[in-house]
C-alpha atoms as a PDB file:
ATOM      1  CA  UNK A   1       5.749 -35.500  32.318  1.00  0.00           C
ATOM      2  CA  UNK A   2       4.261 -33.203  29.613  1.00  0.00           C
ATOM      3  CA  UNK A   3       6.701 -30.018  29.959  1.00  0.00           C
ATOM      4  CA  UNK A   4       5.789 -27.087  28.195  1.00  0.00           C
ATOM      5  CA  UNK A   5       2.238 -28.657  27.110  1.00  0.00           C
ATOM      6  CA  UNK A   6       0.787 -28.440  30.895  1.00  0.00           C
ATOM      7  CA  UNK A   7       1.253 -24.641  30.829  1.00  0.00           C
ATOM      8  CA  UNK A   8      -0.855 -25.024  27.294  1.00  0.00           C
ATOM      9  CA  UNK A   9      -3.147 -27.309  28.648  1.00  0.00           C
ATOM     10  CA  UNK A  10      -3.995 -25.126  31.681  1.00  0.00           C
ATOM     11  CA  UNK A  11      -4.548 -21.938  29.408  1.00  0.00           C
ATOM     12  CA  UNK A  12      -8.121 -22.811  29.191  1.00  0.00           C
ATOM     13  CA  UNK A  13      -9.213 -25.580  31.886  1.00  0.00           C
ATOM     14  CA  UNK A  14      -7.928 -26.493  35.138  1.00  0.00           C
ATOM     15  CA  UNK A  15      -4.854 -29.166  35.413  1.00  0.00           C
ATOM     16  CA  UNK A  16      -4.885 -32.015  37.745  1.00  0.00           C
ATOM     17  CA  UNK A  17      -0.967 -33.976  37.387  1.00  0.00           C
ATOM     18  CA  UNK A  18      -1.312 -36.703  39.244  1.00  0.00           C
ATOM     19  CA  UNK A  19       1.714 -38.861  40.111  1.00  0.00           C
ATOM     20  CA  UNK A  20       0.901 -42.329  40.115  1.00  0.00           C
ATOM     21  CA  UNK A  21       1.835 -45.157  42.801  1.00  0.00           C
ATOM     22  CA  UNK A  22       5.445 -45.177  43.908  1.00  0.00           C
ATOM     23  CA  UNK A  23       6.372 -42.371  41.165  1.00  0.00           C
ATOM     24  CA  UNK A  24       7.465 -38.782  41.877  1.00  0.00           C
ATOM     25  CA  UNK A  25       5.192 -37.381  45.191  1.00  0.00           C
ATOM     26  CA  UNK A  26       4.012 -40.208  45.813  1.00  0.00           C
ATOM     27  CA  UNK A  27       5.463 -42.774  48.340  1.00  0.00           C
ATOM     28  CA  UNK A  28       6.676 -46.300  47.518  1.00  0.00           C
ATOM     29  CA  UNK A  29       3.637 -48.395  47.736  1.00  0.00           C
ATOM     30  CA  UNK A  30       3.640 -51.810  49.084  1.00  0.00           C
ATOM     31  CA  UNK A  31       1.872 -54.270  46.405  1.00  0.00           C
ATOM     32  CA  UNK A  32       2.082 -55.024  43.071  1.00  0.00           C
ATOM     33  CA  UNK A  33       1.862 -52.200  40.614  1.00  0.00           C
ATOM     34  CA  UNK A  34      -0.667 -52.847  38.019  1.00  0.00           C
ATOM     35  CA  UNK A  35      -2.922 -50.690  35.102  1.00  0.00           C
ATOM     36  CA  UNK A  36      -5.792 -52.364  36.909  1.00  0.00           C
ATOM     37  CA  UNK A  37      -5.143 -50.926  40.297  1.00  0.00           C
ATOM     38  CA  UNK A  38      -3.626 -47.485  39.402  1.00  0.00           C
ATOM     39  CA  UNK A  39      -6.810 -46.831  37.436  1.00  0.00           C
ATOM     40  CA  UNK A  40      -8.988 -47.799  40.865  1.00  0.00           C
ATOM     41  CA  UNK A  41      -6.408 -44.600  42.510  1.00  0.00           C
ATOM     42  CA  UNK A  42      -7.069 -42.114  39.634  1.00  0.00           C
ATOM     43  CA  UNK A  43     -10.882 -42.784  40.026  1.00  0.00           C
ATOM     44  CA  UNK A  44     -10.709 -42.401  43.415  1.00  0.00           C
ATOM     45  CA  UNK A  45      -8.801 -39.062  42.731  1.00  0.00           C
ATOM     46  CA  UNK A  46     -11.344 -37.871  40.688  1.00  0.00           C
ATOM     47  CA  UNK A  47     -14.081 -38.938  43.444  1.00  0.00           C
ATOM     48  CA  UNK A  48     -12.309 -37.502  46.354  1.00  0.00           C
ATOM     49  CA  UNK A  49     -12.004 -34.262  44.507  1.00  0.00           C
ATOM     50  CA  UNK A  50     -15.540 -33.687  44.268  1.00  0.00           C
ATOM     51  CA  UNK A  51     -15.526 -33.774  40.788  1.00  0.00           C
ATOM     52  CA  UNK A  52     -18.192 -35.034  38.978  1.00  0.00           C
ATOM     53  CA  UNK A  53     -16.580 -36.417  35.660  1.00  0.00           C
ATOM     54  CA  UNK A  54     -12.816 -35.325  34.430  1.00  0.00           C
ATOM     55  CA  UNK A  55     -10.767 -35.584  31.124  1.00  0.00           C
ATOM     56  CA  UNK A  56      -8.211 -37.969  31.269  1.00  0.00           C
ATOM     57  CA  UNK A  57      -4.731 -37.641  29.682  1.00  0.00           C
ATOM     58  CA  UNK A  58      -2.022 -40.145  29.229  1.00  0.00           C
ATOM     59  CA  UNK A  59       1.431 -41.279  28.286  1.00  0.00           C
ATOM     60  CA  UNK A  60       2.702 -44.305  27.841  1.00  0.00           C
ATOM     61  CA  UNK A  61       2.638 -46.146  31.037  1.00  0.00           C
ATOM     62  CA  UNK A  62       0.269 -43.104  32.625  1.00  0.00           C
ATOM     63  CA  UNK A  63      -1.578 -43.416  28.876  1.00  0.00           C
ATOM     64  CA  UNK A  64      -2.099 -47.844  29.764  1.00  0.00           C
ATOM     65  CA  UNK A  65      -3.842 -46.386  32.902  1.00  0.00           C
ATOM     66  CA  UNK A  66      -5.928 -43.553  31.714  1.00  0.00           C
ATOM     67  CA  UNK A  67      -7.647 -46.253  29.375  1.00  0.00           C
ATOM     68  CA  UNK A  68      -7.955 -48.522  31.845  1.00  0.00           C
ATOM     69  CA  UNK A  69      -9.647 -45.660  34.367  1.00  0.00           C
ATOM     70  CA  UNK A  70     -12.266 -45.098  31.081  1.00  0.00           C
ATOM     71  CA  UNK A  71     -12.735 -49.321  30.776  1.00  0.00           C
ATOM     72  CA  UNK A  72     -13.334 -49.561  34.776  1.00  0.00           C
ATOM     73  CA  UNK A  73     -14.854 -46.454  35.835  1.00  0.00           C
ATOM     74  CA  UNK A  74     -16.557 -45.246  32.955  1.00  0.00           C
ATOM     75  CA  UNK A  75     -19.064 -42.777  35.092  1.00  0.00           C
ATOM     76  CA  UNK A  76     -15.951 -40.398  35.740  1.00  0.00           C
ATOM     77  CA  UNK A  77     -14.482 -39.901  32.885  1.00  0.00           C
ATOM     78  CA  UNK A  78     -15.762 -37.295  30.558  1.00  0.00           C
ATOM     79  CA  UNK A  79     -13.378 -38.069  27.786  1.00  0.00           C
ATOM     80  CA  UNK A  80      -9.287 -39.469  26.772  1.00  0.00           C
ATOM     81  CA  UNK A  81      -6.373 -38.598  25.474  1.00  0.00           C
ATOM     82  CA  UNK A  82      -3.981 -41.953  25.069  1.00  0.00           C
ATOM     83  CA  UNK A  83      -0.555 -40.600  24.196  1.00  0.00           C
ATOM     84  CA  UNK A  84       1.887 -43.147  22.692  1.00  0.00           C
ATOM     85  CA  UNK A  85      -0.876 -46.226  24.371  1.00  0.00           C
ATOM     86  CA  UNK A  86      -1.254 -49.662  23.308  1.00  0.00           C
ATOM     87  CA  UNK A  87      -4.485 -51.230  23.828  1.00  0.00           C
ATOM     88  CA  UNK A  88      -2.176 -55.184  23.978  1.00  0.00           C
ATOM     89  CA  UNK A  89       1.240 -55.162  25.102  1.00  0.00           C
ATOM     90  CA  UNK A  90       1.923 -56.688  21.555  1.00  0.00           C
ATOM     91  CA  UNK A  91       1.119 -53.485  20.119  1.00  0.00           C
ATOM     92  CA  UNK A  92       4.752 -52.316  20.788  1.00  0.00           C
ATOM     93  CA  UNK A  93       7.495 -52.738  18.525  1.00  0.00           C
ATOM     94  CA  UNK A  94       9.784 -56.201  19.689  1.00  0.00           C
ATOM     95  CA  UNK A  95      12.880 -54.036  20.332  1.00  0.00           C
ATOM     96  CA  UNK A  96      10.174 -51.920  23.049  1.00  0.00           C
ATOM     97  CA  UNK A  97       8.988 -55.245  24.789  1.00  0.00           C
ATOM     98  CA  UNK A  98      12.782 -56.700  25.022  1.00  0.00           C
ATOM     99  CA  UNK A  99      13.629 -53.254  26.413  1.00  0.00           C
ATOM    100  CA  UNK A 100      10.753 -53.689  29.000  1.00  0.00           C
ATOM    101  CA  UNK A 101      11.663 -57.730  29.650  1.00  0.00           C
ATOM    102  CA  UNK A 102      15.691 -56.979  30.135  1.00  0.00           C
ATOM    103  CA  UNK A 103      14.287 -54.415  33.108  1.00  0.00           C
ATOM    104  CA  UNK A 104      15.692 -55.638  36.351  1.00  0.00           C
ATOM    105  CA  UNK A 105      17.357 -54.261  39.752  1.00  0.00           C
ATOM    106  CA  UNK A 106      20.356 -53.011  37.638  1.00  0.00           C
ATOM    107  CA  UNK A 107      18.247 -51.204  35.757  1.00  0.00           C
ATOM    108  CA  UNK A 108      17.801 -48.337  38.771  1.00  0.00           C
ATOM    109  CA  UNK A 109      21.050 -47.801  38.739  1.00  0.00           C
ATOM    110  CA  UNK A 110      21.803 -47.110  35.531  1.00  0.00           C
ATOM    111  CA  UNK A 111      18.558 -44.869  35.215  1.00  0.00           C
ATOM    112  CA  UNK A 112      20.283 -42.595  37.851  1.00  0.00           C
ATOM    113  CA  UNK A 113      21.718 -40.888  34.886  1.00  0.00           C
ATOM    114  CA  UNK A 114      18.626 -40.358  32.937  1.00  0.00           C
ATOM    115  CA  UNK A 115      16.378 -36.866  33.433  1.00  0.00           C
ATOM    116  CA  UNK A 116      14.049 -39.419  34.338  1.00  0.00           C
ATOM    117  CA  UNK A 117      15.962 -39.993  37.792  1.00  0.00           C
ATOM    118  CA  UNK A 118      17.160 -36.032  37.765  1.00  0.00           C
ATOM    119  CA  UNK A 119      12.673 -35.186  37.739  1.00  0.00           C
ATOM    120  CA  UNK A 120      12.231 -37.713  40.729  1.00  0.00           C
ATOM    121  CA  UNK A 121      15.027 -36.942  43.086  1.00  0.00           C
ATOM    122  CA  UNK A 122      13.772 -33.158  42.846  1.00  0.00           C
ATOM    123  CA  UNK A 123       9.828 -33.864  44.485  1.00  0.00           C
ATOM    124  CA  UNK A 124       9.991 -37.651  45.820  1.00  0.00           C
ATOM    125  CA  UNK A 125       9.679 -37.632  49.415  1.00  0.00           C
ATOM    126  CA  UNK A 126      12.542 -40.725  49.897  1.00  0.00           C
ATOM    127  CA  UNK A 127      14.513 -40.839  46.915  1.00  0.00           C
ATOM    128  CA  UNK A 128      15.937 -44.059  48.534  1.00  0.00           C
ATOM    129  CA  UNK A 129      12.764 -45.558  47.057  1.00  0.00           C
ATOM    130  CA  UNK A 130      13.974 -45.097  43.845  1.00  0.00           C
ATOM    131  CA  UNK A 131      15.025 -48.649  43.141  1.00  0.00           C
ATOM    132  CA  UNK A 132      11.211 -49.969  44.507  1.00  0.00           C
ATOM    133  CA  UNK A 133       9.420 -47.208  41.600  1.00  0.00           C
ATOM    134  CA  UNK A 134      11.936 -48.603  38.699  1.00  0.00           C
ATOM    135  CA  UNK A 135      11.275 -52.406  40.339  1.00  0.00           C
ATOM    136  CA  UNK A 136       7.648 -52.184  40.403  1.00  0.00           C
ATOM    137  CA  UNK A 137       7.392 -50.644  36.361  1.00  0.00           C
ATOM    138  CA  UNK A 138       9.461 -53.453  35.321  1.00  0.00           C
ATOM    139  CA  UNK A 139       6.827 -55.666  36.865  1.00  0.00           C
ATOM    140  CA  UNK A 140       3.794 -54.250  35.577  1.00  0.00           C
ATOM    141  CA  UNK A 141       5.788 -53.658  32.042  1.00  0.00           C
ATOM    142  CA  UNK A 142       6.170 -57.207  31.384  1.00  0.00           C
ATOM    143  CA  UNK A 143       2.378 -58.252  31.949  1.00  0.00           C
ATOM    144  CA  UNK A 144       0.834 -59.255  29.116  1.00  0.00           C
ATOM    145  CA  UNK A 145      -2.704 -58.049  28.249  1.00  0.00           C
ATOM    146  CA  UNK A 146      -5.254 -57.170  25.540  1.00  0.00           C
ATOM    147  CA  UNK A 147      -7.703 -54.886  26.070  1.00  0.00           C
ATOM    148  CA  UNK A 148      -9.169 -54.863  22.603  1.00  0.00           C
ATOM    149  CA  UNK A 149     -12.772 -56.162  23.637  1.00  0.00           C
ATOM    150  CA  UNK A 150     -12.993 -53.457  26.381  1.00  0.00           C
ATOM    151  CA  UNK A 151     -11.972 -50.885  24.069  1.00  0.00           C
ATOM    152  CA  UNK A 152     -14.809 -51.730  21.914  1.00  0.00           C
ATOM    153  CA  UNK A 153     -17.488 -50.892  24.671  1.00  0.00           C
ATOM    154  CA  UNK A 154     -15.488 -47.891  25.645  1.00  0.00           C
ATOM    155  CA  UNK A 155     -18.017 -44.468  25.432  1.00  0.00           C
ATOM    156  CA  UNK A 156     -16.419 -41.461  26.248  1.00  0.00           C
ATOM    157  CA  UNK A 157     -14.823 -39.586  23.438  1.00  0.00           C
ATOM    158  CA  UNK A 158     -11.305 -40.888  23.214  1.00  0.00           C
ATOM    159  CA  UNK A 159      -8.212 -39.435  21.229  1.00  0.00           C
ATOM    160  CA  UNK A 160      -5.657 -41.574  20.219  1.00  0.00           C
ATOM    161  CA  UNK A 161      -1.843 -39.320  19.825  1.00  0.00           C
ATOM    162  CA  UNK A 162       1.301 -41.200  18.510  1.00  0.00           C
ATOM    163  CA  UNK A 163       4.149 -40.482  16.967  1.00  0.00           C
ATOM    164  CA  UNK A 164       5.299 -41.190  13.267  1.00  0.00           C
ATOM    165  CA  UNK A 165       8.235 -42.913  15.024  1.00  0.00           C
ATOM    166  CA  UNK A 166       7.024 -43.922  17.870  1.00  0.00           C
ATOM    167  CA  UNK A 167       7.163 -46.762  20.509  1.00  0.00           C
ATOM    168  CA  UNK A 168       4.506 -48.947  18.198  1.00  0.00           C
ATOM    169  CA  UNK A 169       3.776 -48.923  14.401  1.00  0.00           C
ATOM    170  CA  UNK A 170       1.113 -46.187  12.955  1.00  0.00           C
ATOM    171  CA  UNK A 171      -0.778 -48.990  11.461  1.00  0.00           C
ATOM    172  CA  UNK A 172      -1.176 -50.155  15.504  1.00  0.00           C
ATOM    173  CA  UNK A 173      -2.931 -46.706  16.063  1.00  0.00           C
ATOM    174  CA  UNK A 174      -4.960 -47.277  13.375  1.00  0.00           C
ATOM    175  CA  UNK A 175      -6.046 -50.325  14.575  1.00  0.00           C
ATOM    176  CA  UNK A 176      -7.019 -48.888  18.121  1.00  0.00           C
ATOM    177  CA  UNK A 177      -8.807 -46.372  16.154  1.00  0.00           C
ATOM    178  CA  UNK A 178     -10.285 -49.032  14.304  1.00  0.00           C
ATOM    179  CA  UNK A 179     -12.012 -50.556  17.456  1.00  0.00           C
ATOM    180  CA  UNK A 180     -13.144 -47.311  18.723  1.00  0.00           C
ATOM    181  CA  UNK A 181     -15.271 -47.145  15.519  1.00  0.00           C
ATOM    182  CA  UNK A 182     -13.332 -45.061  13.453  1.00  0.00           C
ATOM    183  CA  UNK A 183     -12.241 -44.979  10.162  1.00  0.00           C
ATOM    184  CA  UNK A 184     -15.219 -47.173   8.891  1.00  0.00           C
ATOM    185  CA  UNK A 185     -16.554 -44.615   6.346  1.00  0.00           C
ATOM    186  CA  UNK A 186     -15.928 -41.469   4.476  1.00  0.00           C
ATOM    187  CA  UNK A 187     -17.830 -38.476   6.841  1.00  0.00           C
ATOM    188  CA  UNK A 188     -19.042 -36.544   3.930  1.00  0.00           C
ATOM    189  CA  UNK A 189     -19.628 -33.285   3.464  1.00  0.00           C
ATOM    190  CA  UNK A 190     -21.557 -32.702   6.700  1.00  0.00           C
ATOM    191  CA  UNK A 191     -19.311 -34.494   8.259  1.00  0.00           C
ATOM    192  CA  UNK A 192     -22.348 -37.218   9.646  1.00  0.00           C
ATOM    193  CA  UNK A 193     -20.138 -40.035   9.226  1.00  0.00           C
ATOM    194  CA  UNK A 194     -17.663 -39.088  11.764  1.00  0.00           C
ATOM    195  CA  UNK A 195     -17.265 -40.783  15.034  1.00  0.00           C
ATOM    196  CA  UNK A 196     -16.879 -38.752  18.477  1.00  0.00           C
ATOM    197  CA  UNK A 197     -13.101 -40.130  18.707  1.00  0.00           C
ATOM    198  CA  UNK A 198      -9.981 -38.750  16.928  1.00  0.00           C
ATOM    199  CA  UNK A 199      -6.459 -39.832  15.883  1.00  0.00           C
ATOM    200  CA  UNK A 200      -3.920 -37.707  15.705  1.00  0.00           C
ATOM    201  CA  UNK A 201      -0.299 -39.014  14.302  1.00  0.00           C
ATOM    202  CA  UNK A 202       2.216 -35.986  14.688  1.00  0.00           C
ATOM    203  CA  UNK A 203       5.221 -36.313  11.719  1.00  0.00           C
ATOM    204  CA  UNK A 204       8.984 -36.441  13.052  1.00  0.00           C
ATOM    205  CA  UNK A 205       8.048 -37.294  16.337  1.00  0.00           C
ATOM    206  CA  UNK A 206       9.039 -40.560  18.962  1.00  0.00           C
ATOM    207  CA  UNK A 207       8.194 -41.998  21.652  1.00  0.00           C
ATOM    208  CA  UNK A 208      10.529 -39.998  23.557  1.00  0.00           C
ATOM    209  CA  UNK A 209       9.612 -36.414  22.633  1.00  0.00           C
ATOM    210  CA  UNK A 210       5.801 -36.689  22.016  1.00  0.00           C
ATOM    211  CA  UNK A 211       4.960 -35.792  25.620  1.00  0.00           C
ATOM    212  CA  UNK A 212       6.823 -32.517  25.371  1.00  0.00           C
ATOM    213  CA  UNK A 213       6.352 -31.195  21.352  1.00  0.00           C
ATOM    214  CA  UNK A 214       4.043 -28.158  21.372  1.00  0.00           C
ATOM    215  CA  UNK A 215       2.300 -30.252  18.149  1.00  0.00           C
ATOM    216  CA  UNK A 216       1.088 -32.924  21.291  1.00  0.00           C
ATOM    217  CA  UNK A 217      -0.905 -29.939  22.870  1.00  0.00           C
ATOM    218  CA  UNK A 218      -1.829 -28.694  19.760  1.00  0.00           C
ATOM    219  CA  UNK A 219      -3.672 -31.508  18.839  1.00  0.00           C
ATOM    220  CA  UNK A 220      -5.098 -32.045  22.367  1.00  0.00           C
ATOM    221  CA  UNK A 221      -6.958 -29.113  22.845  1.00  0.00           C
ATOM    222  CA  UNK A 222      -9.567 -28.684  20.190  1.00  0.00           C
ATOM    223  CA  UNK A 223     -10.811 -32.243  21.194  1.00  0.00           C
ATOM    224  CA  UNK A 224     -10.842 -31.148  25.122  1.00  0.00           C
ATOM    225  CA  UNK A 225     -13.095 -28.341  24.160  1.00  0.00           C
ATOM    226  CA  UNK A 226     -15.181 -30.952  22.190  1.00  0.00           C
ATOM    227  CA  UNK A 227     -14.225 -30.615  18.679  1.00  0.00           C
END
C-alpha cells in the first residue's frame, strides 16, 4: 500500500504490513467489516507479536483503523501516523462519500481493471473472494461515524498527513489537528508551546498518490524517531 516509502520506512526501524480482514493475505472473513473490529485484529497483532507498544501507520481506510486501534487500545500504541484519515465520515469531500454510497456488487467487477485488483490477485490466497473484500469495504464505507470526542482523549503522539488535493479539504485536517490540541498558540522561540502531535500537508499531492510520494515518508520519519 505504501510502495517505495516501506523500503524508507524500514531503513531505520522494523516494518510490520499488515493486511487487514478479507484484503490481500488475508482470507475472506465471515462478518461484518468494521473500523471497530479491525482495530480489535491489529491490537491483537501487536499482542501476539510480543510486542510491547508499536507505531501505527495508516491510509485511508487502513488510516480510519489505525485511529481507531489508538481510541480502543491505547496501551499498544506508542504513537500514529493517519494518512489521508477523517476523524467523521463527513470529513470527506461529497463527490468521495457518493463515490463510497454508489459502491455495490458491480463495483468488483469493474475494479478488476484497477492496480488495486492487479496487487490482490498477486498474494490473496482465493482471488475468487475478490467480490466478498470489495462487498465488505462498501459496507463499512458507508457507516456513518464521528469520532471527534475520542480524538480529544487520544494520548499517543499522533501525525496527521494529507494531501493539498486530497480526499477531504485542508481546513478538515486542520480541524483534526485542532482536537488533538494543536494549533492553539504560537510555540515561541523555545518552542514550549508546541504540542507532541504534527500535521503535515504535502503540496501537489491527492488522495491517490500520497501513499506512494517519497514527500509521505519524508515527513513520517522525523516524527517516528520522536521529533
Amino acid at each position: 500500500m505504501f510502495g517505495p516509502n516501506v523500503e524508507l520506512l524500514a531503513a531505520g526501524r522494523q516494518v510490520i504490513g499488515v493486511d487487514l480482514q478479507s484484503h490481500g493475505r488475508s482470507p475472506a472473513a465471515d462478518r461484518p467489516m468494521t473500523f471497530e473490529t479491525m482495530a480489535d485484529d491489529v491490537a491483537e497483532l501487536i499482542r501476539s507479536l510480543g510486542l510491547p507498544r508499536a507505531a501505527i501507520m495508516g491510509f485511508s481506510l487502513g488510516g480510519g483503523v489505525a485511529l481507531r486501534t489508538g481510541i480502543q487500545h491505547p496501551d499498544v500504541v506508542e504513537r500514529l501516523v493517519l494518512v489521508s484519515t477523517v476523524f467523521k465520515r463527513e470529513g470527506w469531500f461529497p463527490e468521495m462519500r457518493a463515490g463510497m454510497d454508489a459502491m455495490g456488487p458491480e463495483t468488483a467487477a469493474f475494479m478488476k481493471r484497477t492496480p488495486l485488483f492487479t496487487a490482490y490477485e498477486h498474494v490473496a490466497p482465493n482471488v475468487e473472494d475478490w467480490p466478498v473484500l470489495v462487498q465488505q469495504v462498501s459496507e463499512a464505507m458507508k457507516i456513518d461515524y464521528d469520532w471527534s470526542a475520542a480524538v480529544a482523549g487520544l494520548t499517543m503522539p499522533t501525525m496527521l498527513v494529507v494531501g493539498d488535493a486530497d480526499g477531504m479539504p485542508p481546513s478538515h485536517a486542520v480541524e483534526f489537528f485542532g482536537l488533538l490540541g494543536g494549533g492553539q498558540m504560537d510555540a515561541g522561540w523555545d518552542r514550549s508551546g508546541m504540542t507532541r502531535h504534527r500535521l503535515a500537508i504535502l503540496p501537489g499531492v491527492t488522495h491517490y498518490d500520497i501513499n506512494v510520494v517519497p514527500a509521505l515518508s519524508g515527513a513520517a520519519i522525523p516524527f517516528l524517531d520522536g521529533a
